[in-house]
C-alpha atoms as a PDB file:
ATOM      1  CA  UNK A   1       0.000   0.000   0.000  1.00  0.00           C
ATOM      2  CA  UNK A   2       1.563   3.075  -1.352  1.00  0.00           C
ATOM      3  CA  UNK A   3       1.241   6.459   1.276  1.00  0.00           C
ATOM      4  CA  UNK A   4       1.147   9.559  -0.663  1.00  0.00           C
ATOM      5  CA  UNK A   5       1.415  12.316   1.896  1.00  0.00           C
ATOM      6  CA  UNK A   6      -1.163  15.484   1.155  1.00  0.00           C
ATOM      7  CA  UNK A   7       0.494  19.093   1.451  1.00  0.00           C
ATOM      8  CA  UNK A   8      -1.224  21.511   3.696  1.00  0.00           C
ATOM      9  CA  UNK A   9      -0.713  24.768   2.954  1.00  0.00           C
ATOM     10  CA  UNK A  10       0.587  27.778   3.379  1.00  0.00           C
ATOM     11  CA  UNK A  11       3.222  25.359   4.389  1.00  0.00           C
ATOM     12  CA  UNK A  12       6.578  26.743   6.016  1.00  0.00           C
ATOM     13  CA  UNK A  13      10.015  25.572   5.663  1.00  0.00           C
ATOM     14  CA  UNK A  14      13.104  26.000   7.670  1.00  0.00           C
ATOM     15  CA  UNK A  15      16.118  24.955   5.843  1.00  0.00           C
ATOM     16  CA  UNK A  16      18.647  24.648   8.679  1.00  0.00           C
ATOM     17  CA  UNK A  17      22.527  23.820   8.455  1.00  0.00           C
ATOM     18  CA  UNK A  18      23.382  20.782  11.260  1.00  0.00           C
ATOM     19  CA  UNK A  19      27.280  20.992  11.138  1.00  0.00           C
ATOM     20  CA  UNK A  20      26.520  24.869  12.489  1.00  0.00           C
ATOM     21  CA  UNK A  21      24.112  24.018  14.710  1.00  0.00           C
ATOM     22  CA  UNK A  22      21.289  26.078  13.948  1.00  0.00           C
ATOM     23  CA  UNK A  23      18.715  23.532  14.840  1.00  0.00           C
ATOM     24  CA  UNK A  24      18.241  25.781  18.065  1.00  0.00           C
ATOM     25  CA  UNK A  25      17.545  29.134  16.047  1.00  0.00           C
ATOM     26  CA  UNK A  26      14.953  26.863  13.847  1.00  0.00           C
ATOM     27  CA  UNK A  27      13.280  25.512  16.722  1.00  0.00           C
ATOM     28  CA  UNK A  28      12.737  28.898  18.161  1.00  0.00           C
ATOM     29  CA  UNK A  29      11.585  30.628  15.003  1.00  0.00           C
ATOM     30  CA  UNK A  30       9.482  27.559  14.308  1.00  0.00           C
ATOM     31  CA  UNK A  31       7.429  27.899  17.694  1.00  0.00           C
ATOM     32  CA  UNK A  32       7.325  31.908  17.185  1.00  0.00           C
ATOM     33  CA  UNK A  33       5.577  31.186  13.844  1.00  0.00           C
ATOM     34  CA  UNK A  34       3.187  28.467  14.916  1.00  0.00           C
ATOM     35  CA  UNK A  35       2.135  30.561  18.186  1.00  0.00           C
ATOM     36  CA  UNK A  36       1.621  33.800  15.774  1.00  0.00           C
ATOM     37  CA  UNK A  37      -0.342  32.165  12.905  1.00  0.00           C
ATOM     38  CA  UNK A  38      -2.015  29.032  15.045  1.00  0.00           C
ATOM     39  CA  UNK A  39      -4.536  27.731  12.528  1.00  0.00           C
ATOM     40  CA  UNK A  40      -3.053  30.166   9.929  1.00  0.00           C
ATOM     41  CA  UNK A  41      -0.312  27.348   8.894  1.00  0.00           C
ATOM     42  CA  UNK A  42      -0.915  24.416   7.331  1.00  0.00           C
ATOM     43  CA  UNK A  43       2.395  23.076   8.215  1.00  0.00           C
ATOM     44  CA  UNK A  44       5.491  23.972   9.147  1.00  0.00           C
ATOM     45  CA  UNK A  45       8.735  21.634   8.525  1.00  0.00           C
ATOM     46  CA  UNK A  46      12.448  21.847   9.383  1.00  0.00           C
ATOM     47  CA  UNK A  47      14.979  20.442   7.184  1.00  0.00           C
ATOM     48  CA  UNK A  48      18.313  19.784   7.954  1.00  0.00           C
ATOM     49  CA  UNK A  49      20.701  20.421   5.360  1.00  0.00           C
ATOM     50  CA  UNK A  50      24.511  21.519   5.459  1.00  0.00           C
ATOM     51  CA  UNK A  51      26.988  24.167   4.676  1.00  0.00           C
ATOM     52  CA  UNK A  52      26.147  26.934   6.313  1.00  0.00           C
ATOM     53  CA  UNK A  53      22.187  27.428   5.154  1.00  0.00           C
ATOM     54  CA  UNK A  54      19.507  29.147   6.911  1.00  0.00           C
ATOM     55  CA  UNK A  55      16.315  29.502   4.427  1.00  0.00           C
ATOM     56  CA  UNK A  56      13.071  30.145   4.877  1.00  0.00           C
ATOM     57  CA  UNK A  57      10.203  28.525   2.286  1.00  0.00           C
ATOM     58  CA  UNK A  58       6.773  29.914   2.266  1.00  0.00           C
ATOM     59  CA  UNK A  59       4.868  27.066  -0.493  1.00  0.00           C
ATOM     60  CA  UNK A  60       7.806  26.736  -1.943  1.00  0.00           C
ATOM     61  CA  UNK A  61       8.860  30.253  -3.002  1.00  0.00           C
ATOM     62  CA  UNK A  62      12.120  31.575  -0.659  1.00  0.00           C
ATOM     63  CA  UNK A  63      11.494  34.274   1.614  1.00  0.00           C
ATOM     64  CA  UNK A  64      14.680  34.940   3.434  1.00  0.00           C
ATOM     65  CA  UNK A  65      18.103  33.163   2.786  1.00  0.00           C
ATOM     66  CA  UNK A  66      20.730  34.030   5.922  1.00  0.00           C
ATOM     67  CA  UNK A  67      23.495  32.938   2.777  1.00  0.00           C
ATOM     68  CA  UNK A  68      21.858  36.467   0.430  1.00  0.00           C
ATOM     69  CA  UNK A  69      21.546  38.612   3.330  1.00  0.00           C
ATOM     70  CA  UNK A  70      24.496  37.539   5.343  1.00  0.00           C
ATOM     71  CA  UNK A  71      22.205  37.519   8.662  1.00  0.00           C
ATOM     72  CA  UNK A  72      19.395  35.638   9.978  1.00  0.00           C
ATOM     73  CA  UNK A  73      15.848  36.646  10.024  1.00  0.00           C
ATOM     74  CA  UNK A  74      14.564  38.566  12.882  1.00  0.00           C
ATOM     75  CA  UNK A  75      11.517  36.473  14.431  1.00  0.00           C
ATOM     76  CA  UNK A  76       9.059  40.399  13.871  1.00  0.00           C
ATOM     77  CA  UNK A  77      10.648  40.286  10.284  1.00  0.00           C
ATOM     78  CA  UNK A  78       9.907  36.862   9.729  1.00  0.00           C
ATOM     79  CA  UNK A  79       6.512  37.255  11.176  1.00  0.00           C
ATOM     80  CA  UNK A  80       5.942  39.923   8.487  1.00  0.00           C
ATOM     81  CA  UNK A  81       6.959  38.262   5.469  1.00  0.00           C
ATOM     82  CA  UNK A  82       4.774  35.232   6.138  1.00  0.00           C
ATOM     83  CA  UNK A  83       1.543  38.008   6.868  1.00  0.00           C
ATOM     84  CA  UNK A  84       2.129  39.994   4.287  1.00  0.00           C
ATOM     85  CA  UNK A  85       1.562  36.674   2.033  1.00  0.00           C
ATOM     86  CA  UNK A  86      -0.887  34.228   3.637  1.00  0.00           C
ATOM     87  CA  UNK A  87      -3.235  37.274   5.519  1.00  0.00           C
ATOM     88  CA  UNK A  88      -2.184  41.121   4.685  1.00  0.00           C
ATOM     89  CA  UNK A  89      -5.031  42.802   6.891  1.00  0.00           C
ATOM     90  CA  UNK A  90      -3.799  40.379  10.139  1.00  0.00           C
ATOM     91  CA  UNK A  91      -2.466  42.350  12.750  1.00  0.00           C
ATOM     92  CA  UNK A  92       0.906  41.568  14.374  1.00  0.00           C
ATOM     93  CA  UNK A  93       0.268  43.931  17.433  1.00  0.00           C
ATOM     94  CA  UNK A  94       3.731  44.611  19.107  1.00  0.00           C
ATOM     95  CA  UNK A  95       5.682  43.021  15.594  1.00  0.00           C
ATOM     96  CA  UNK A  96       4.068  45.125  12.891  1.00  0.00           C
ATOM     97  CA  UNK A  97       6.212  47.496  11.877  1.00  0.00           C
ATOM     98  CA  UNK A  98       5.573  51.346  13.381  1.00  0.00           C
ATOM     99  CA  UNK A  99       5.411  53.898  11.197  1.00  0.00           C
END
């Protein structure tokens, strides 16, 4: 019997690298997202990977590399990109941006 596993999106994805350890910084980011968008997220996988990635999928389209920018994604920055795609009128309260 062949299992064919169904997508649920908006599905994130935290590319990690393991040899850097930044299975900790995913972890965190991952529970910031899931408290903030609760029913919001279909799913939300980490991946570990290698050499130095940190990268952020939202269905499949990159939202933030740490390799482009040189940095990793603040969790209110984060939080914003993922909003501003999946539900632009939600408010972030103390993350959306002041202006």
């Amino acid at each position: 019997m062949e299992m064919v596993a169904k997508i649920h999106t908006p599905r994130v994805e935290i590319q990690y690298c393991t040899q850097c350890r930044f299975i900790l910084r995913a972890n965190w980011l991952a529970q910031e997202l899931l408290m903030t968008f609760a029913e919001k997220l279909g799913e939300l996988a980490l991946i570990p990977s290698t050499g130095g990635v940190f990268t952020v999928f939202l269905d499949g389209e990159e939202i933030f590399s740490r390799k482009e920018l040189g940095r990793f994604p603040e969790s209110k920055e984060l939080k914003q990109l993922i909003r501003d795609r999946i539900e632009p009128d939600m408010s972030l309260g103390h993350s959306d941006v002041s202006h």
